[in-house]
PDB file of N, CA and C in Angstrom:
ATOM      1  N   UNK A   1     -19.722  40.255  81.194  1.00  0.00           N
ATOM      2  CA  UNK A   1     -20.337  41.477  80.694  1.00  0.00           C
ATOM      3  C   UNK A   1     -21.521  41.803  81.581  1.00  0.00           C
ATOM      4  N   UNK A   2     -21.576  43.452  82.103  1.00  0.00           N
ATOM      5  CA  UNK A   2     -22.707  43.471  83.046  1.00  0.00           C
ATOM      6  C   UNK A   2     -23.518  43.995  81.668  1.00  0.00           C
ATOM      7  N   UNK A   3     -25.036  43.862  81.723  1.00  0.00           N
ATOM      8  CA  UNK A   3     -25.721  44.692  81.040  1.00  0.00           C
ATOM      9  C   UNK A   3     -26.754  45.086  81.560  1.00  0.00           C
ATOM     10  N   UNK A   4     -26.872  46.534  81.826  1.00  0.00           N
ATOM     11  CA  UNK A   4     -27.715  47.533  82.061  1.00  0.00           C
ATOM     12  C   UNK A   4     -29.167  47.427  80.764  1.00  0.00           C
ATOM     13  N   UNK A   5     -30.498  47.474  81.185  1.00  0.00           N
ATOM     14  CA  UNK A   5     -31.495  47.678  80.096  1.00  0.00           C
ATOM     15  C   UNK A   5     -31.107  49.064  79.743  1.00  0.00           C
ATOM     16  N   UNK A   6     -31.909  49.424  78.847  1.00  0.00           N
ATOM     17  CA  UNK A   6     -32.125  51.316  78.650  1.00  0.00           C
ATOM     18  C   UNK A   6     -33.208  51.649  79.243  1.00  0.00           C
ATOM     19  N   UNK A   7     -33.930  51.043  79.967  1.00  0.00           N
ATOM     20  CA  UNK A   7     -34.515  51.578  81.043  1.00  0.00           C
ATOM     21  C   UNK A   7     -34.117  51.892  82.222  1.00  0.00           C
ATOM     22  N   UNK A   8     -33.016  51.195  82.840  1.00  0.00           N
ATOM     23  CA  UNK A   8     -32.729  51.307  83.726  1.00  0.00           C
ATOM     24  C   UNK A   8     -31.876  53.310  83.743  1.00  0.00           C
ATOM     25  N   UNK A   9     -30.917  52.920  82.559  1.00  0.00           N
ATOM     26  CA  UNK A   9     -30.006  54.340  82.340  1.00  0.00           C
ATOM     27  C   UNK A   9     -31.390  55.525  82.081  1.00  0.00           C
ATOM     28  N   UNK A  10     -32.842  54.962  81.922  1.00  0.00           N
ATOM     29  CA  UNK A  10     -33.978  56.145  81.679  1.00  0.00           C
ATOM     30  C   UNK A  10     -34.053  56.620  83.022  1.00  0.00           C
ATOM     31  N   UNK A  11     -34.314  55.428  83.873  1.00  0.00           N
ATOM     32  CA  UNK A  11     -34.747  56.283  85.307  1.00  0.00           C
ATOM     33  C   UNK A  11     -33.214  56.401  85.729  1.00  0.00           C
ATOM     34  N   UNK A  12     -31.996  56.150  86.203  1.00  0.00           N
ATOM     35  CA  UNK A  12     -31.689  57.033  86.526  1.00  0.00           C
ATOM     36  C   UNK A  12     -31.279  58.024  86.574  1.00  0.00           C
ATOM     37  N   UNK A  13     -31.170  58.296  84.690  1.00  0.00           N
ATOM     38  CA  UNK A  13     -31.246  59.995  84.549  1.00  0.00           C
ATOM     39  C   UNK A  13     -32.306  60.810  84.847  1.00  0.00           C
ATOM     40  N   UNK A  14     -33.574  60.120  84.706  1.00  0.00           N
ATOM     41  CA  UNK A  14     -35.167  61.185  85.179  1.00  0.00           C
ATOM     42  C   UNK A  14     -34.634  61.457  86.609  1.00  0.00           C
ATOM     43  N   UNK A  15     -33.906  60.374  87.888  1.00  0.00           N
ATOM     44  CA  UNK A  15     -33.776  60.843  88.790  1.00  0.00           C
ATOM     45  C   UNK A  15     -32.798  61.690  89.180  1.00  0.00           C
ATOM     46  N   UNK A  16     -31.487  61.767  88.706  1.00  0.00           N
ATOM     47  CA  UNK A  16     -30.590  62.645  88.796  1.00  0.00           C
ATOM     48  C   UNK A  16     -30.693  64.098  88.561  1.00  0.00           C
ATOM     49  N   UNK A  17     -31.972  64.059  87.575  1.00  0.00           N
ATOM     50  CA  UNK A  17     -32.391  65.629  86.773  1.00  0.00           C
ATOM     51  C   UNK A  17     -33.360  65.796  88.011  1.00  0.00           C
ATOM     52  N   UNK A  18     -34.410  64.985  88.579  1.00  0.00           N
ATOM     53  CA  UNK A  18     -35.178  65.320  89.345  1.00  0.00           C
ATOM     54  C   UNK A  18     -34.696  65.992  90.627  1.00  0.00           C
ATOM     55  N   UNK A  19     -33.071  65.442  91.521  1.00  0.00           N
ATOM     56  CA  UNK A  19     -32.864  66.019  92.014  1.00  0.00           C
ATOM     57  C   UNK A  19     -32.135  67.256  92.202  1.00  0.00           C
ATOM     58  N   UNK A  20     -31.395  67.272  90.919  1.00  0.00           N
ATOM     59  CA  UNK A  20     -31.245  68.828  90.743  1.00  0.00           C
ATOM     60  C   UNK A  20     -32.474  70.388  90.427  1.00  0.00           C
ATOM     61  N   UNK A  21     -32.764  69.443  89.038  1.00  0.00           N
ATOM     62  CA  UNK A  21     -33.851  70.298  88.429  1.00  0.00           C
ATOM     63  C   UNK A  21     -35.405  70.764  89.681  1.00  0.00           C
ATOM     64  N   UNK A  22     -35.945  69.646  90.066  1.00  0.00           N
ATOM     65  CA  UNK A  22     -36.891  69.956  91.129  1.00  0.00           C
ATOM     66  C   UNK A  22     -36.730  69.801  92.170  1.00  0.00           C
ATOM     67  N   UNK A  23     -35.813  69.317  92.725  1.00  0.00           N
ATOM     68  CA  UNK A  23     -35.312  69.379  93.949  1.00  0.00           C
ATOM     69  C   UNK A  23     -34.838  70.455  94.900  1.00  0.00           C
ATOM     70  N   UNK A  24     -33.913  71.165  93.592  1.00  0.00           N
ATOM     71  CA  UNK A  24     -32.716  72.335  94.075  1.00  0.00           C
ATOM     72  C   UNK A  24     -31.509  71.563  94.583  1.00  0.00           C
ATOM     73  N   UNK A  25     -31.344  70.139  94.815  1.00  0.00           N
ATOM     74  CA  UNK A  25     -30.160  69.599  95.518  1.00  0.00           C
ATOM     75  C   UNK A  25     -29.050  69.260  93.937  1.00  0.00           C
ATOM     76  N   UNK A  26     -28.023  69.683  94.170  1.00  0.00           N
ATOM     77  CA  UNK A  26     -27.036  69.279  93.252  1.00  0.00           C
ATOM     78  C   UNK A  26     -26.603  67.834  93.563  1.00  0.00           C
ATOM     79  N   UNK A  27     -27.078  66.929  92.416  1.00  0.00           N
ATOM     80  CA  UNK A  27     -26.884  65.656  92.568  1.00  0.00           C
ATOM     81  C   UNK A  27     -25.348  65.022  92.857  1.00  0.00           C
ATOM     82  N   UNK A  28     -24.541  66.044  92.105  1.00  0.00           N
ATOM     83  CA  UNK A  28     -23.534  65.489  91.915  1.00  0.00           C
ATOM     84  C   UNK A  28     -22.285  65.909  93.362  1.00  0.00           C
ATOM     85  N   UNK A  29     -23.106  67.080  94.064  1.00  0.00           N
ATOM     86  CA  UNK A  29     -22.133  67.017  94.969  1.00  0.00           C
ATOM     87  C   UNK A  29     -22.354  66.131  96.079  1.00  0.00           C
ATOM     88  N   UNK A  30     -24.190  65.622  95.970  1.00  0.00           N
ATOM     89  CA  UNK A  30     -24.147  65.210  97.223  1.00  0.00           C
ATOM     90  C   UNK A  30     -23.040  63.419  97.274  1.00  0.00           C
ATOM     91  N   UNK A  31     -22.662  63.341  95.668  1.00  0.00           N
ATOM     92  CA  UNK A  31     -21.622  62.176  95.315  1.00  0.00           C
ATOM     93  C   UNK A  31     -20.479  62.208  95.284  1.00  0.00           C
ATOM     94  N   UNK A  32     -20.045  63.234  94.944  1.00  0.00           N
ATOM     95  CA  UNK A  32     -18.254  63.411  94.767  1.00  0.00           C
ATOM     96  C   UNK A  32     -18.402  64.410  96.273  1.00  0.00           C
ATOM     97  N   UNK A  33     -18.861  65.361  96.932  1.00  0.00           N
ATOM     98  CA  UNK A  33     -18.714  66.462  97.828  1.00  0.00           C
ATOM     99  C   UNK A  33     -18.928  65.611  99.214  1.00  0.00           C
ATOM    100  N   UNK A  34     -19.989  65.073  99.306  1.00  0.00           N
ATOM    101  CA  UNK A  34     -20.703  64.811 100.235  1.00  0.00           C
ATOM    102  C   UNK A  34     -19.787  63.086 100.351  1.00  0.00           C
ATOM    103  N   UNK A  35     -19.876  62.532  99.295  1.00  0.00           N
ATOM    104  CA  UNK A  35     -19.796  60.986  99.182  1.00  0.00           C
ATOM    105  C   UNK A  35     -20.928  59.994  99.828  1.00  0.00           C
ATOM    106  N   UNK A  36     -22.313  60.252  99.194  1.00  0.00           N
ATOM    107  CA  UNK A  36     -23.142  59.546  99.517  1.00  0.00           C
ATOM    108  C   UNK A  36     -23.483  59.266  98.276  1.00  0.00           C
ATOM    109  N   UNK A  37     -23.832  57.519  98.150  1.00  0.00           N
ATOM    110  CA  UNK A  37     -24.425  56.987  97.017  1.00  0.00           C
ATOM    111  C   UNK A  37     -25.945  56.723  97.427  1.00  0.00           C
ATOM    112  N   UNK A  38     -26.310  56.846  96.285  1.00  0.00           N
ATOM    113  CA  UNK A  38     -27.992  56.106  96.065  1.00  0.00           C
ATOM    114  C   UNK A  38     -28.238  55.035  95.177  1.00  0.00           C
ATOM    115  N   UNK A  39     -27.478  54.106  95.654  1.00  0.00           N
ATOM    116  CA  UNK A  39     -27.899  52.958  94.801  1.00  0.00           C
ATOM    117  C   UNK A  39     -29.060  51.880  94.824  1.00  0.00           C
ATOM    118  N   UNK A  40     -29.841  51.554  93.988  1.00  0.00           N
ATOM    119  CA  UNK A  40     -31.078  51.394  93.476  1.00  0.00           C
ATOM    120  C   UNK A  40     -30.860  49.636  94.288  1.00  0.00           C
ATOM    121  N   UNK A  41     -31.773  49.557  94.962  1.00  0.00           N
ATOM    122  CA  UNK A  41     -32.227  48.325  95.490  1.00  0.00           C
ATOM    123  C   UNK A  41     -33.100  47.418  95.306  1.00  0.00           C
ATOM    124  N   UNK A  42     -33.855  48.135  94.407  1.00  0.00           N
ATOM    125  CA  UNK A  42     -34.683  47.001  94.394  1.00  0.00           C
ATOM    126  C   UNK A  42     -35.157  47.920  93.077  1.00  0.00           C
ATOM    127  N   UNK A  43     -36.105  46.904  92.158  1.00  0.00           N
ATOM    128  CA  UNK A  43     -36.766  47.440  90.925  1.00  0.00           C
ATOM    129  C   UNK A  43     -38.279  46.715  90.468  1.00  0.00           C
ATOM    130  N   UNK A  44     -38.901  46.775  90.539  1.00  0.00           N
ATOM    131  CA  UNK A  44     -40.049  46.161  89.568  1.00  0.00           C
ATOM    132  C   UNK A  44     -40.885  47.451  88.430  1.00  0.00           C
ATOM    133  N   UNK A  45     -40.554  46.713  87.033  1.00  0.00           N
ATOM    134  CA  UNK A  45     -41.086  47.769  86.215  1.00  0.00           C
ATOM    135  C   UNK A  45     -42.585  46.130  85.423  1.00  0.00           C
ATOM    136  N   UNK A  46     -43.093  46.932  84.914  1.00  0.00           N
ATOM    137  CA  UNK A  46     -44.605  46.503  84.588  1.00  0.00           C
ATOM    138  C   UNK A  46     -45.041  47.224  83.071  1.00  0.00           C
ATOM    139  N   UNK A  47     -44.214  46.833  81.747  1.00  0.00           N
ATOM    140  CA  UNK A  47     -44.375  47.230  80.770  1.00  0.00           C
ATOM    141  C   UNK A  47     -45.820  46.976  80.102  1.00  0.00           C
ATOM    142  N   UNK A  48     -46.307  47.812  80.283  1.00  0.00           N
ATOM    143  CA  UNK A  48     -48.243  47.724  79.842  1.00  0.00           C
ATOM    144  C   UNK A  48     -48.611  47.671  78.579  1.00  0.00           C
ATOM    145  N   UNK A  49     -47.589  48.512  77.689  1.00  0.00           N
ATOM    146  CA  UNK A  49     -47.653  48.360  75.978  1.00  0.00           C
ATOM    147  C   UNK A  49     -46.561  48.845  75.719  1.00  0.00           C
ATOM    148  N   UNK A  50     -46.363  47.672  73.678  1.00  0.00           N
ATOM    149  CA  UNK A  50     -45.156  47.733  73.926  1.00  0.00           C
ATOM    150  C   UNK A  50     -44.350  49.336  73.277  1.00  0.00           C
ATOM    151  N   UNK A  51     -43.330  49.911  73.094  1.00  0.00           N
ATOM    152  CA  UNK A  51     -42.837  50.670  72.443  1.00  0.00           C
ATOM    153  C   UNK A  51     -42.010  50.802  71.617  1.00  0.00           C
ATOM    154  N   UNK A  52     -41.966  51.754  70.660  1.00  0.00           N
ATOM    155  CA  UNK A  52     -40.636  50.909  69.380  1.00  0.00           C
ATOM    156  C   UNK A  52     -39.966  52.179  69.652  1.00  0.00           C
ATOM    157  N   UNK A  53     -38.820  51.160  68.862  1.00  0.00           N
ATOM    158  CA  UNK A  53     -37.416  51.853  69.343  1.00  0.00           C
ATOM    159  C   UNK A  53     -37.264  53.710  68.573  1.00  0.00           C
ATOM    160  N   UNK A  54     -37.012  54.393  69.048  1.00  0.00           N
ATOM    161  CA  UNK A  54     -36.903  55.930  68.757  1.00  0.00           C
ATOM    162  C   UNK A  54     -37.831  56.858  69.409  1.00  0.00           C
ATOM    163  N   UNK A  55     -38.807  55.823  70.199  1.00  0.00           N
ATOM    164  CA  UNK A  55     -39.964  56.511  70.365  1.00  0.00           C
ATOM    165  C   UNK A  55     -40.148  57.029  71.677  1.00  0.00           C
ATOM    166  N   UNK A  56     -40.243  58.262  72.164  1.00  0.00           N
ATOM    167  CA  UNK A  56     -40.238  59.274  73.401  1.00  0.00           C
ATOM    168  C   UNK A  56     -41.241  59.082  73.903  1.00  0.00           C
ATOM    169  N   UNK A  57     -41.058  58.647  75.634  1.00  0.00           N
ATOM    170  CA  UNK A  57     -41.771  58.318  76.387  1.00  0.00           C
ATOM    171  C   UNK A  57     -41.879  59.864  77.180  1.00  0.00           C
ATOM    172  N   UNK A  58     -42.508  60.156  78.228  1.00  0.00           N
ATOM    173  CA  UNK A  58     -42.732  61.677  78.956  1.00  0.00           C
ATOM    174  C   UNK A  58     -42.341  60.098  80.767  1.00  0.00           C
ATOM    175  N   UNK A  59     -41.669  61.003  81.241  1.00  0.00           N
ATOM    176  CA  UNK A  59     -41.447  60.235  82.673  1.00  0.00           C
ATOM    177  C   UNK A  59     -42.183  60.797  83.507  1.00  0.00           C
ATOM    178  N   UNK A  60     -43.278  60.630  84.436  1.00  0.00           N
ATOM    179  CA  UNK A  60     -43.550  60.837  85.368  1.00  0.00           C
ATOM    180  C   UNK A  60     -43.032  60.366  86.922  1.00  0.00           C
ATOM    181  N   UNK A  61     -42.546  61.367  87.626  1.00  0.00           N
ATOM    182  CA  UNK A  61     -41.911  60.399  89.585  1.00  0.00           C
ATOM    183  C   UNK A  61     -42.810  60.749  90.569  1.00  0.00           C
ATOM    184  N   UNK A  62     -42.965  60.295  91.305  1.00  0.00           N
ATOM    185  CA  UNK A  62     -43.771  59.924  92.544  1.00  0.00           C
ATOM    186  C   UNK A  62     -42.962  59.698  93.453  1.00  0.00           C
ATOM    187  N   UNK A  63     -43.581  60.121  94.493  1.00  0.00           N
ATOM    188  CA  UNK A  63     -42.822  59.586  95.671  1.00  0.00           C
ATOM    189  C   UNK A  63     -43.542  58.896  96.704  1.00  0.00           C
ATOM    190  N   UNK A  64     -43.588  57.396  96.554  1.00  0.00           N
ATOM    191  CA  UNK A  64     -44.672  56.347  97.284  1.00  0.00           C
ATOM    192  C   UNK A  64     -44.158  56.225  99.254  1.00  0.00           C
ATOM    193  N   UNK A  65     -43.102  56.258  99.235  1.00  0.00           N
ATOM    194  CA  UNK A  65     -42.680  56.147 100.319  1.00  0.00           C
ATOM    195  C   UNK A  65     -41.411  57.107 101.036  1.00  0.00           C
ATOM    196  N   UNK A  66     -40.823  57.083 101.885  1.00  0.00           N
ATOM    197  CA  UNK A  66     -39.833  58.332 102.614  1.00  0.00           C
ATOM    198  C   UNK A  66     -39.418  57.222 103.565  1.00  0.00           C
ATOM    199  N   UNK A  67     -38.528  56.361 103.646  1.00  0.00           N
ATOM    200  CA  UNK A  67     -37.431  55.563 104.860  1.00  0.00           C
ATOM    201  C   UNK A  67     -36.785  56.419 105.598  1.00  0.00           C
ATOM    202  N   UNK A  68     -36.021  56.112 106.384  1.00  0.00           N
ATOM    203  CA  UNK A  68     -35.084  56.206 107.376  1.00  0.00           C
ATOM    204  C   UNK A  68     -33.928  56.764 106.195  1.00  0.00           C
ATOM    205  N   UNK A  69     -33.537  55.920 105.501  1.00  0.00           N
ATOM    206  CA  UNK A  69     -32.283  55.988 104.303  1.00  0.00           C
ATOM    207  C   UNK A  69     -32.683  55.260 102.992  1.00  0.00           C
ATOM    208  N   UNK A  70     -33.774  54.833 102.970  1.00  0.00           N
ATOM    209  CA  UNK A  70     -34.618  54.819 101.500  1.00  0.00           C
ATOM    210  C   UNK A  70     -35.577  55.751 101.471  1.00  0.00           C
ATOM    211  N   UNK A  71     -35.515  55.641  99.957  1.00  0.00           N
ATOM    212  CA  UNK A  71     -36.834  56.233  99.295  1.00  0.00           C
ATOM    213  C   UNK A  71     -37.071  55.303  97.704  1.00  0.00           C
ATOM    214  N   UNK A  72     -38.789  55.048  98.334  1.00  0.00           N
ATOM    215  CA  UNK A  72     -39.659  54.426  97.411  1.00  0.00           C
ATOM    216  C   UNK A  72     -40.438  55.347  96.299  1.00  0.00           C
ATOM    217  N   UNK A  73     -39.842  55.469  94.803  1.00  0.00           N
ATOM    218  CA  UNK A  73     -40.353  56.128  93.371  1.00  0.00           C
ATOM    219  C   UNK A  73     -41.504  55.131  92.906  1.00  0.00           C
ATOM    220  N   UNK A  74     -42.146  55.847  92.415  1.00  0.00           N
ATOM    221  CA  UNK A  74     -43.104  55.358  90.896  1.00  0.00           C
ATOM    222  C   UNK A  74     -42.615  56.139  89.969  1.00  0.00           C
ATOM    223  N   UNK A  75     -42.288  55.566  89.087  1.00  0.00           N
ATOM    224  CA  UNK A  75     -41.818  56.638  87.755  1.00  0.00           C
ATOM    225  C   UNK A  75     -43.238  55.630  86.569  1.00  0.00           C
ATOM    226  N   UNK A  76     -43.815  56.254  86.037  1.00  0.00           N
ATOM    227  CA  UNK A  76     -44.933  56.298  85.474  1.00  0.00           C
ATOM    228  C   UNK A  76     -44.322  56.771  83.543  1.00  0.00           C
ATOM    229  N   UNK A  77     -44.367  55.936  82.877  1.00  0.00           N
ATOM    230  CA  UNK A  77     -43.717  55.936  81.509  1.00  0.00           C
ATOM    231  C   UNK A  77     -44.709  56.084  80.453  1.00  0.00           C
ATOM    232  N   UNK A  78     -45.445  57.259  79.715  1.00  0.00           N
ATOM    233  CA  UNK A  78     -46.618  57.452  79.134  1.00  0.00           C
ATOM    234  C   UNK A  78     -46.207  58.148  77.870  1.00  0.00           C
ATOM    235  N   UNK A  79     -47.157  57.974  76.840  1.00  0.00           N
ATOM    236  CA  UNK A  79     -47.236  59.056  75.645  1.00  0.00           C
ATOM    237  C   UNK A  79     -48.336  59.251  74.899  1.00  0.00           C
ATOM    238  N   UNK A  80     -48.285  60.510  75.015  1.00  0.00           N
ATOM    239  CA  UNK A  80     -49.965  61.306  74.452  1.00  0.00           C
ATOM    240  C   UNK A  80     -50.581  61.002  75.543  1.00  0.00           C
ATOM    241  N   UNK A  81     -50.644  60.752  76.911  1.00  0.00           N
ATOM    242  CA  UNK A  81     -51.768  59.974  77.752  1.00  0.00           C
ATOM    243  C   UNK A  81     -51.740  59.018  78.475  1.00  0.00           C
ATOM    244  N   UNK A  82     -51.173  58.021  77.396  1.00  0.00           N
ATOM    245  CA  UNK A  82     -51.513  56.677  77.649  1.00  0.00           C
ATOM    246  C   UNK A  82     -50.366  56.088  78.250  1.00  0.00           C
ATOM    247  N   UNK A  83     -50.407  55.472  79.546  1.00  0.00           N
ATOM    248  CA  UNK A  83     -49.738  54.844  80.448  1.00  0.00           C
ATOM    249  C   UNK A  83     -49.038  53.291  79.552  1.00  0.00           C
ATOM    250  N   UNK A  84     -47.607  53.683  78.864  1.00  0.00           N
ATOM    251  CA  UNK A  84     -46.782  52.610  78.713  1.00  0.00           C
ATOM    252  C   UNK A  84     -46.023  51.435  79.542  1.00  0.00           C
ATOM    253  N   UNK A  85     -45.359  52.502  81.029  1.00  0.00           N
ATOM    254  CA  UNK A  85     -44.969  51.315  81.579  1.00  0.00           C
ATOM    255  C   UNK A  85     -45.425  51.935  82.802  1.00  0.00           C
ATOM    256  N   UNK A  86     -44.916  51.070  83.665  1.00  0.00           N
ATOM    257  CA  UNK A  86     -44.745  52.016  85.538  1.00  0.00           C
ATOM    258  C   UNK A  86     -44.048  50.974  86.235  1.00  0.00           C
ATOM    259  N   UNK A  87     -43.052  51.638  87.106  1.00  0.00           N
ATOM    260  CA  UNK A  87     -42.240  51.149  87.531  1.00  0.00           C
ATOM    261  C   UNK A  87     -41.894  51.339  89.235  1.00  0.00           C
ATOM    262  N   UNK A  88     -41.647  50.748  90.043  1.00  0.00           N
ATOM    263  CA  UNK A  88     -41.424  50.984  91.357  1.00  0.00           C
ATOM    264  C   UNK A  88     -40.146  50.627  91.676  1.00  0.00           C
ATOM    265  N   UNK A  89     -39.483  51.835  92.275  1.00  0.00           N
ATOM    266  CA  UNK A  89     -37.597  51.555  92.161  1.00  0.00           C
ATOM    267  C   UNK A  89     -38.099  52.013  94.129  1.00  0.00           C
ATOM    268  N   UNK A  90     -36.371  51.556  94.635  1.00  0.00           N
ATOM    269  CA  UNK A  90     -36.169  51.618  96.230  1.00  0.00           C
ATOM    270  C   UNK A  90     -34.575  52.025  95.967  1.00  0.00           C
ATOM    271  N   UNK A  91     -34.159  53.013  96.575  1.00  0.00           N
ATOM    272  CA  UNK A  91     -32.836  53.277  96.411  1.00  0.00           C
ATOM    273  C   UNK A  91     -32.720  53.602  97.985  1.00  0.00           C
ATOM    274  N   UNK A  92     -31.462  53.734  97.987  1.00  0.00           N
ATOM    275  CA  UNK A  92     -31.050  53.821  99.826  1.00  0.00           C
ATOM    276  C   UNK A  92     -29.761  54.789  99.693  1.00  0.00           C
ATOM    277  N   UNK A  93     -29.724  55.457 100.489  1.00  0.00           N
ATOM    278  CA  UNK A  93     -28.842  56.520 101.036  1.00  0.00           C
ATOM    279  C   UNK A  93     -28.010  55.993 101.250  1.00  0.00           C
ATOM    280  N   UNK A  94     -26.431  55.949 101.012  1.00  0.00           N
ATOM    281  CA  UNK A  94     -25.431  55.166 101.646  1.00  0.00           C
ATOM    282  C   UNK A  94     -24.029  55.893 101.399  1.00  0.00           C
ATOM    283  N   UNK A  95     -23.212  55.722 102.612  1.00  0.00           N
ATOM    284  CA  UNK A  95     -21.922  55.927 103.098  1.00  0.00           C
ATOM    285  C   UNK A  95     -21.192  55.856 101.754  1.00  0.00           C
ATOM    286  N   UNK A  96     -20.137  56.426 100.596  1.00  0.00           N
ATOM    287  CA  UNK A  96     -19.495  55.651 100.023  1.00  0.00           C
ATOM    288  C   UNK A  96     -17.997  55.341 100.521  1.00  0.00           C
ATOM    289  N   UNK A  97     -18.139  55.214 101.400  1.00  0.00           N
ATOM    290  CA  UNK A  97     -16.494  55.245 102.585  1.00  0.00           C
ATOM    291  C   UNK A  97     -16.640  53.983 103.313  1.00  0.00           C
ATOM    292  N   UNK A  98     -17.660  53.955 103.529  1.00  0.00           N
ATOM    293  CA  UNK A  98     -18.355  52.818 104.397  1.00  0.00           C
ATOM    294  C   UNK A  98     -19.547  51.837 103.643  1.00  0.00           C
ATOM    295  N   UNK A  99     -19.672  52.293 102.814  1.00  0.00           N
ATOM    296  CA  UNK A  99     -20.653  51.141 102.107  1.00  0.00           C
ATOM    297  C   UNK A  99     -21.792  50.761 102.821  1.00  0.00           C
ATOM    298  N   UNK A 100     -22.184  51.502 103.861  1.00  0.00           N
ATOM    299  CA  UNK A 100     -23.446  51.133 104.668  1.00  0.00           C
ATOM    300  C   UNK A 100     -24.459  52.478 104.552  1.00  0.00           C
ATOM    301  N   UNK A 101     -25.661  52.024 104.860  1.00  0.00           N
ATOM    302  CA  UNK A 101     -26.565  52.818 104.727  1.00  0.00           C
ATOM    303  C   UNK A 101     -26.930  54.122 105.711  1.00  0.00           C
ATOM    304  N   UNK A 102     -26.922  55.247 105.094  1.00  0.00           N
ATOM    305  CA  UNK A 102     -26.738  56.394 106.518  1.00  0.00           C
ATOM    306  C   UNK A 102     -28.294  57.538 106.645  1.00  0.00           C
ATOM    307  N   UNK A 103     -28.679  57.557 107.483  1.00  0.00           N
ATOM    308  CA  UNK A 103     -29.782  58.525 107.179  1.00  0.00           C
ATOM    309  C   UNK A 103     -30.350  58.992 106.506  1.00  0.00           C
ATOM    310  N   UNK A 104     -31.325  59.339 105.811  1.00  0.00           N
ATOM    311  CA  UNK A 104     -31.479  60.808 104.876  1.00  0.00           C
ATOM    312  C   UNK A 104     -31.429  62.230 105.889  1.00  0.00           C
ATOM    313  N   UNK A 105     -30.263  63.054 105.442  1.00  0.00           N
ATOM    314  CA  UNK A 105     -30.750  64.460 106.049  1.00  0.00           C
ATOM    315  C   UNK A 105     -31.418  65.072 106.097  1.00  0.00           C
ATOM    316  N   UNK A 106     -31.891  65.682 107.077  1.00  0.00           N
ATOM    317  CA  UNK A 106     -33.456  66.520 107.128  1.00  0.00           C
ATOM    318  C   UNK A 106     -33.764  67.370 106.033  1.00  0.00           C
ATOM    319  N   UNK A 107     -32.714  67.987 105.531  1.00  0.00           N
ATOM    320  CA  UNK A 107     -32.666  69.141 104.190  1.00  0.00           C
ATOM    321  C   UNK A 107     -33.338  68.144 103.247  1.00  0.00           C
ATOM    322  N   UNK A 108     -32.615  67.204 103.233  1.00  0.00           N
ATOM    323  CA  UNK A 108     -33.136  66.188 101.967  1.00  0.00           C
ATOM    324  C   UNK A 108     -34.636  65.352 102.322  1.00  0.00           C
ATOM    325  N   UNK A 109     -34.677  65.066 103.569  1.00  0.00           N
ATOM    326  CA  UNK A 109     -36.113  64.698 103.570  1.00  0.00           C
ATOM    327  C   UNK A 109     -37.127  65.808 103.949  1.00  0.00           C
ATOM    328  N   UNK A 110     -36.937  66.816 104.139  1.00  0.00           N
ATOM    329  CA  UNK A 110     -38.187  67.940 103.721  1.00  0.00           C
ATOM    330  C   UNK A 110     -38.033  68.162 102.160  1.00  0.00           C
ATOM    331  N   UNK A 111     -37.373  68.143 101.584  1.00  0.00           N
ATOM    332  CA  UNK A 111     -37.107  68.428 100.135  1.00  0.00           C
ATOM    333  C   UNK A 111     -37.990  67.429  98.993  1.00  0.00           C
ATOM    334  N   UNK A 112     -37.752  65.804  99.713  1.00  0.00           N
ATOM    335  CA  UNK A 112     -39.120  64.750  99.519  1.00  0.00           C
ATOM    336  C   UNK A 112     -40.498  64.988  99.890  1.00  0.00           C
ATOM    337  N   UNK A 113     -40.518  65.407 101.096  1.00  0.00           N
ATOM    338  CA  UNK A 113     -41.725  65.401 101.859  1.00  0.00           C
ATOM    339  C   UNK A 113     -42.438  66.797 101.267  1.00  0.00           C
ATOM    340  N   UNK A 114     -41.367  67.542 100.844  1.00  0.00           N
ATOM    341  CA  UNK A 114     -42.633  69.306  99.883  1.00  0.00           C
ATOM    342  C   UNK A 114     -42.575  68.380  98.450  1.00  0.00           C
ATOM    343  N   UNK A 115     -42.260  67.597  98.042  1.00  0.00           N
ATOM    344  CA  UNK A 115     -42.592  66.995  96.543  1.00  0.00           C
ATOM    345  C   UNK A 115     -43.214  66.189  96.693  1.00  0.00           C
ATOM    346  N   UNK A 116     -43.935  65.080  97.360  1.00  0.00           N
ATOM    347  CA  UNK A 116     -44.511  64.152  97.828  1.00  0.00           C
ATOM    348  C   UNK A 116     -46.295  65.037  97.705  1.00  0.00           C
ATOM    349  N   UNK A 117     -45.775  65.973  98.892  1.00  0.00           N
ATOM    350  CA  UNK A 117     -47.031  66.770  99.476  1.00  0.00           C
ATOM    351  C   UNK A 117     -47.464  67.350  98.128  1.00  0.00           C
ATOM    352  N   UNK A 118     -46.794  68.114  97.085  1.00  0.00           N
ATOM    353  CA  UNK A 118     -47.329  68.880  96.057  1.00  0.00           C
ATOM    354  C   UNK A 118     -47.694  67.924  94.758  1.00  0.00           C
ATOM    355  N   UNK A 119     -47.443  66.064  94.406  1.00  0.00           N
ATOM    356  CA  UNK A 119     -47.160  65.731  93.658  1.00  0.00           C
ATOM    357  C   UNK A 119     -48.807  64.588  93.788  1.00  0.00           C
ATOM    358  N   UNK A 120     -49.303  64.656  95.354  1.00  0.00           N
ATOM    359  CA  UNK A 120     -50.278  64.221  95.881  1.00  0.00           C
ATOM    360  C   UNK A 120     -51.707  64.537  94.960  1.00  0.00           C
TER     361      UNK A 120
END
């Protein structure tokens, strides 16, 4: 049995919405159209207080870093204010034909780099 937290399925829906919703990039073609995955490489989350179950967090993303074919998030987990968790995810751009890691396209890394710049 694999098991996923419900954190994990939190961020990567905040990110899937992020890249449609503020992005302008349609997430889903750049997966089925395009066939590039972004699968999450690395994770450290840092739960600061705890939360009970039903209870709505507000997600905040960041963008700490811009790779070659990663990109380094803070997603920031708060309510009313107060900073619940924060988390630092690394996902990488990758081939799904090839299973290896491929560039970010310039469309897509100016698209980071004006959210980065405005999120500063």
């Amino acid at each position: 049995i694999v098991y996923f937290p419900h954190y994990f399925n939190m961020f990567n829906g905040l990110i899937e919405d992020w890249y449609t919703e503020e992005l302008k990039v349609n997430y889903a073609d750049l997966i089925l159209h395009d066939q590039h995955g972004f699968p999450f490489v690395h994770i450290d989350t840092d739960f600061k207080l705890p939360s009970r179950m039903g209870e709505k967090l507000d997600l905040t993303l960041l963008i700490e870093k811009i790779g070659r074919s990663s990109l380094t998030l803070v997603i920031v987990g708060h309510q009313s204010g107060i900073e619940r968790l924060r988390a630092r995810t690394i996902t990488a751009m990758m081939s799904l034909s090839t299973r290896r890691a491929v560039d970010l396209p310039a469309a897509l890394r100016s698209a980071f780099e004006a959210y980065a710049a405005k999120t500063r």
